[in-house]
N, C-alpha and C. Protein backbone atom coordinates (compact mmCIF):
# COMPACT_ATOMS: atom_id res chain seq x y z
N UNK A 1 5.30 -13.18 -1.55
CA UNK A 1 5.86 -14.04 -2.57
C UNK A 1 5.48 -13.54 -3.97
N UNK A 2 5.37 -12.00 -4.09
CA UNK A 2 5.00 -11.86 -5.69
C UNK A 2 6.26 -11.15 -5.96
N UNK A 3 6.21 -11.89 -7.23
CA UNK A 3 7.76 -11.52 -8.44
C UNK A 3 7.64 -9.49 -9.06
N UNK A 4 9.28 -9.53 -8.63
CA UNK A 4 9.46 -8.20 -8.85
C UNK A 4 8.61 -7.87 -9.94
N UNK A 5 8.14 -8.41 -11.58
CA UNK A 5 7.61 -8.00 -12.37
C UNK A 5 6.18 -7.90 -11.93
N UNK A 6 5.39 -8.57 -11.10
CA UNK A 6 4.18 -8.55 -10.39
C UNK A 6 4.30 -7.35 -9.41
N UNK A 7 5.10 -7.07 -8.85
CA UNK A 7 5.44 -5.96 -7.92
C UNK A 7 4.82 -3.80 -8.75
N UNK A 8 5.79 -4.51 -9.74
CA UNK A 8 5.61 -3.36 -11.02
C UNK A 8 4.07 -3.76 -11.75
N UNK A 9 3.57 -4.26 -11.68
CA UNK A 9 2.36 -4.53 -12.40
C UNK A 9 1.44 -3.62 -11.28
N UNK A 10 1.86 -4.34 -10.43
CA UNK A 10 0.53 -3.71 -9.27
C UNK A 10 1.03 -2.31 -9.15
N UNK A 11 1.92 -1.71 -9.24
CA UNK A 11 2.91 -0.05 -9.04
C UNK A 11 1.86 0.88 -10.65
N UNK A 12 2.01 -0.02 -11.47
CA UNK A 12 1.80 0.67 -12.93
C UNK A 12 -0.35 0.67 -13.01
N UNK A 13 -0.37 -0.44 -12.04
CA UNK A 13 -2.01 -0.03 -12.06
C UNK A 13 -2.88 0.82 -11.19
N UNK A 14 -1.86 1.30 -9.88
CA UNK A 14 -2.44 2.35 -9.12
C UNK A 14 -2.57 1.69 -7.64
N UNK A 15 -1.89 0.63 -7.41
CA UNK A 15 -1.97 -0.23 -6.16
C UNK A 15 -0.98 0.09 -5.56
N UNK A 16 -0.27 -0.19 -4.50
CA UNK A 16 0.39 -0.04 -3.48
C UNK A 16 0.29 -1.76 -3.06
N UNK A 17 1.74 -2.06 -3.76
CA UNK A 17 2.08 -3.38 -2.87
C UNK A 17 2.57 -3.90 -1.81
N UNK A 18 2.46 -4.96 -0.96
CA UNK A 18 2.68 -4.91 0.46
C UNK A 18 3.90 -4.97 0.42
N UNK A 19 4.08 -4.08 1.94
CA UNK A 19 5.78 -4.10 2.23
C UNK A 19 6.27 -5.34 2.65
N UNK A 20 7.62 -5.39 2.18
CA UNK A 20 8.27 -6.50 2.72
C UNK A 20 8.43 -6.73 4.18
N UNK A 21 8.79 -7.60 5.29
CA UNK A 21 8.67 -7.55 6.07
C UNK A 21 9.29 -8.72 7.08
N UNK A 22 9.41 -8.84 8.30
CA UNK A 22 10.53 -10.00 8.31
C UNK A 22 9.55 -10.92 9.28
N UNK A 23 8.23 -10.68 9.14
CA UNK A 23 7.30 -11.64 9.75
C UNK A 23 6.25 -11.01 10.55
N UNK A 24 6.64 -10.02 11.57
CA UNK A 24 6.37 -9.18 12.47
C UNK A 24 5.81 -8.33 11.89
N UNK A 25 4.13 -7.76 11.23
CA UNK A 25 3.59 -6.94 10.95
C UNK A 25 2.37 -6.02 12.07
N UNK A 26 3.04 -4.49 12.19
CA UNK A 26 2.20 -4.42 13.14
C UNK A 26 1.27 -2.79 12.63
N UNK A 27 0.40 -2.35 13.37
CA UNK A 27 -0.61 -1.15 12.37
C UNK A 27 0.14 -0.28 12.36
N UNK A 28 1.40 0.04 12.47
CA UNK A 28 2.51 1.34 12.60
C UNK A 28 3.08 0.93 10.88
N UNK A 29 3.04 -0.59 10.55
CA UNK A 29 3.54 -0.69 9.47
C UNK A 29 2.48 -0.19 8.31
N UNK A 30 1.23 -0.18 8.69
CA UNK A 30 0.33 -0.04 7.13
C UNK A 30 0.26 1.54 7.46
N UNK A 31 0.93 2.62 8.32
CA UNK A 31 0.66 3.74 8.15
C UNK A 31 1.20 4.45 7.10
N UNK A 32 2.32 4.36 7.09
CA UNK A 32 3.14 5.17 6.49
C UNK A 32 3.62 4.30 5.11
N UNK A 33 2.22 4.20 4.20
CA UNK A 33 2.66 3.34 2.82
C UNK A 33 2.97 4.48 1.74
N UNK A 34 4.41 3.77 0.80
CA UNK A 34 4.47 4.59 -0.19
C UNK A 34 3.77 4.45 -1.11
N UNK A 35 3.23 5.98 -1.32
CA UNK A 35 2.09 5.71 -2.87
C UNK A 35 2.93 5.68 -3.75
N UNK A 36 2.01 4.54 -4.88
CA UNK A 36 2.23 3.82 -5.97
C UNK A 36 2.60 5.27 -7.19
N UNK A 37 1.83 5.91 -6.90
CA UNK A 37 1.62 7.42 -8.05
C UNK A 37 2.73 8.22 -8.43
N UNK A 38 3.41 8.59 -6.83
CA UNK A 38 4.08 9.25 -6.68
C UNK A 38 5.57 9.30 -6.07
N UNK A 39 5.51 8.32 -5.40
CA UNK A 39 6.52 7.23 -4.59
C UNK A 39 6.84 8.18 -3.19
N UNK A 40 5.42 8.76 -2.96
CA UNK A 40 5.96 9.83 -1.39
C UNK A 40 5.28 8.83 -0.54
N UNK A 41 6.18 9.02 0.62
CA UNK A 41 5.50 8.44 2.08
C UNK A 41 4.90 9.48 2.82
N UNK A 42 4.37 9.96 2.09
CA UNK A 42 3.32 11.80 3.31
C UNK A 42 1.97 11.03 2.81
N UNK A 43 1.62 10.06 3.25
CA UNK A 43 0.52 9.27 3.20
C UNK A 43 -0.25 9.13 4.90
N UNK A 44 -1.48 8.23 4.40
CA UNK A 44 -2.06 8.29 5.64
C UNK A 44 -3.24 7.37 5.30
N UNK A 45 -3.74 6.28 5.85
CA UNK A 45 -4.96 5.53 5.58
C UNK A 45 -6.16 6.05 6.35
N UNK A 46 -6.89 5.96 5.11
CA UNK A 46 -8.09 6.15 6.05
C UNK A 46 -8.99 5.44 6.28
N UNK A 47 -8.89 4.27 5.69
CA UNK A 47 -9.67 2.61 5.78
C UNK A 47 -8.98 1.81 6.10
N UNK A 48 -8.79 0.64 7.02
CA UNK A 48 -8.05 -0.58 7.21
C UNK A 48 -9.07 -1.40 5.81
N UNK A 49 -10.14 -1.03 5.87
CA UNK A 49 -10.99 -2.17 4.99
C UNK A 49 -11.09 -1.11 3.41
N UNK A 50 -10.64 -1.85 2.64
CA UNK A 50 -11.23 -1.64 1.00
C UNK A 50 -12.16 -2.29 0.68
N UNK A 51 -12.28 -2.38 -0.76
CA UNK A 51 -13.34 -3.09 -1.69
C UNK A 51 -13.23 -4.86 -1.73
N UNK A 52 -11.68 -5.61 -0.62
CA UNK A 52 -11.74 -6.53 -0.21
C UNK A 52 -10.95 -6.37 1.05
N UNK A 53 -11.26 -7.35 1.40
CA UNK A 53 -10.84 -7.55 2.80
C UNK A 53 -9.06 -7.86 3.00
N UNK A 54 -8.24 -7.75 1.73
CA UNK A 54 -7.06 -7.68 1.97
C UNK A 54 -6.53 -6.30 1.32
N UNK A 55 -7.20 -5.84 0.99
CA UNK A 55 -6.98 -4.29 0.63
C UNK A 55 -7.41 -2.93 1.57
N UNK A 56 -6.67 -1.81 2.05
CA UNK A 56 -6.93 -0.82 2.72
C UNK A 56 -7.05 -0.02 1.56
N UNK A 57 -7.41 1.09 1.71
CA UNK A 57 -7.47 2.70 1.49
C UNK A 57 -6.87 3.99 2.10
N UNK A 58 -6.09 4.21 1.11
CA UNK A 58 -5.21 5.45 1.67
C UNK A 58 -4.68 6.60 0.74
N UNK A 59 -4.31 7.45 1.27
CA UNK A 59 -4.51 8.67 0.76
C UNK A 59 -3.36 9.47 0.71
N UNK A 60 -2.94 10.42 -0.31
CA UNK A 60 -1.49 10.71 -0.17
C UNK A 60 -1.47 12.14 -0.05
N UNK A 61 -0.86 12.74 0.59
CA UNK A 61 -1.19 14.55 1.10
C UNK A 61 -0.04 14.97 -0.34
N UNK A 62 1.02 14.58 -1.06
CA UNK A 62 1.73 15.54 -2.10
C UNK A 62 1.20 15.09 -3.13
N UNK A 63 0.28 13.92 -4.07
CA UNK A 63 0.09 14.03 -5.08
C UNK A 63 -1.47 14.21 -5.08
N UNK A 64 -2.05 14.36 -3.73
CA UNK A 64 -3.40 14.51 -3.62
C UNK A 64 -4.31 13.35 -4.17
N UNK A 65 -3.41 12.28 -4.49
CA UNK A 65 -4.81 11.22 -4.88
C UNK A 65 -4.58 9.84 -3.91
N UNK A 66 -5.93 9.05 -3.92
CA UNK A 66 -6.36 7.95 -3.03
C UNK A 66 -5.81 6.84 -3.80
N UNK A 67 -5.49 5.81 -3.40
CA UNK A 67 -4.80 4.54 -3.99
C UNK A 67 -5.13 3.63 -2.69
N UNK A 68 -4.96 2.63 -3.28
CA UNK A 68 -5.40 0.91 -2.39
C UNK A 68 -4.12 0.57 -2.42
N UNK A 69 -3.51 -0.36 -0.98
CA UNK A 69 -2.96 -1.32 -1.06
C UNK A 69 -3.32 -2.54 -0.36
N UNK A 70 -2.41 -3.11 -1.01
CA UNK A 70 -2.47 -4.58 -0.72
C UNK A 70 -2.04 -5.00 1.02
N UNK A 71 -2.38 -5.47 1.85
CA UNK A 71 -1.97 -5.53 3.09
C UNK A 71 -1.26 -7.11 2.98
N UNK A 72 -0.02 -7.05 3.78
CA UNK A 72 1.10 -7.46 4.13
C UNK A 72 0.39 -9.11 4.59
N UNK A 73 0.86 -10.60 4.45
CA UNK A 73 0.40 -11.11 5.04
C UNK A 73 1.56 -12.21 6.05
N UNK A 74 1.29 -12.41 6.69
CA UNK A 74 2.13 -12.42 7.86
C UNK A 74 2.20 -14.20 7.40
């Protein structure tokens, strides 16, 4: 439920916002997140857990840098 301009807020600060989703979230979905940086999906997490407990850590193989997102809530 966050507004497209909240969407871009979290894009412009280095986050990765959760994907949309039609209820059904499963760990195939938090693999393949597009980074915020670069907008490539050649990503890959390497934390389910971040600096909170609704945030992962993941990592992007073409712009070479780490970014957080937000995990999806069902």
């Amino acid at each position: 439920m966050i507004t497209p301009g909240g969407l871009e807020g979290l894009k412009k600060h280095g986050l990765a916002p959760p994907e949309r989703h039609s209820g059904l979230v499963q760990i195939d979905f938090l693999a393949k997140v597009k980074c915020p940086l670069c907008g490539s999906r050649n990503t890959v997490m390497k934390s389910p857990f971040g600096p909170t407990l609704c945030r992962s850590i993941h990592y992007c193989n073409d712009c070479l840098n780490a970014f957080e997102q937000f995990k999806p809530v069902e």
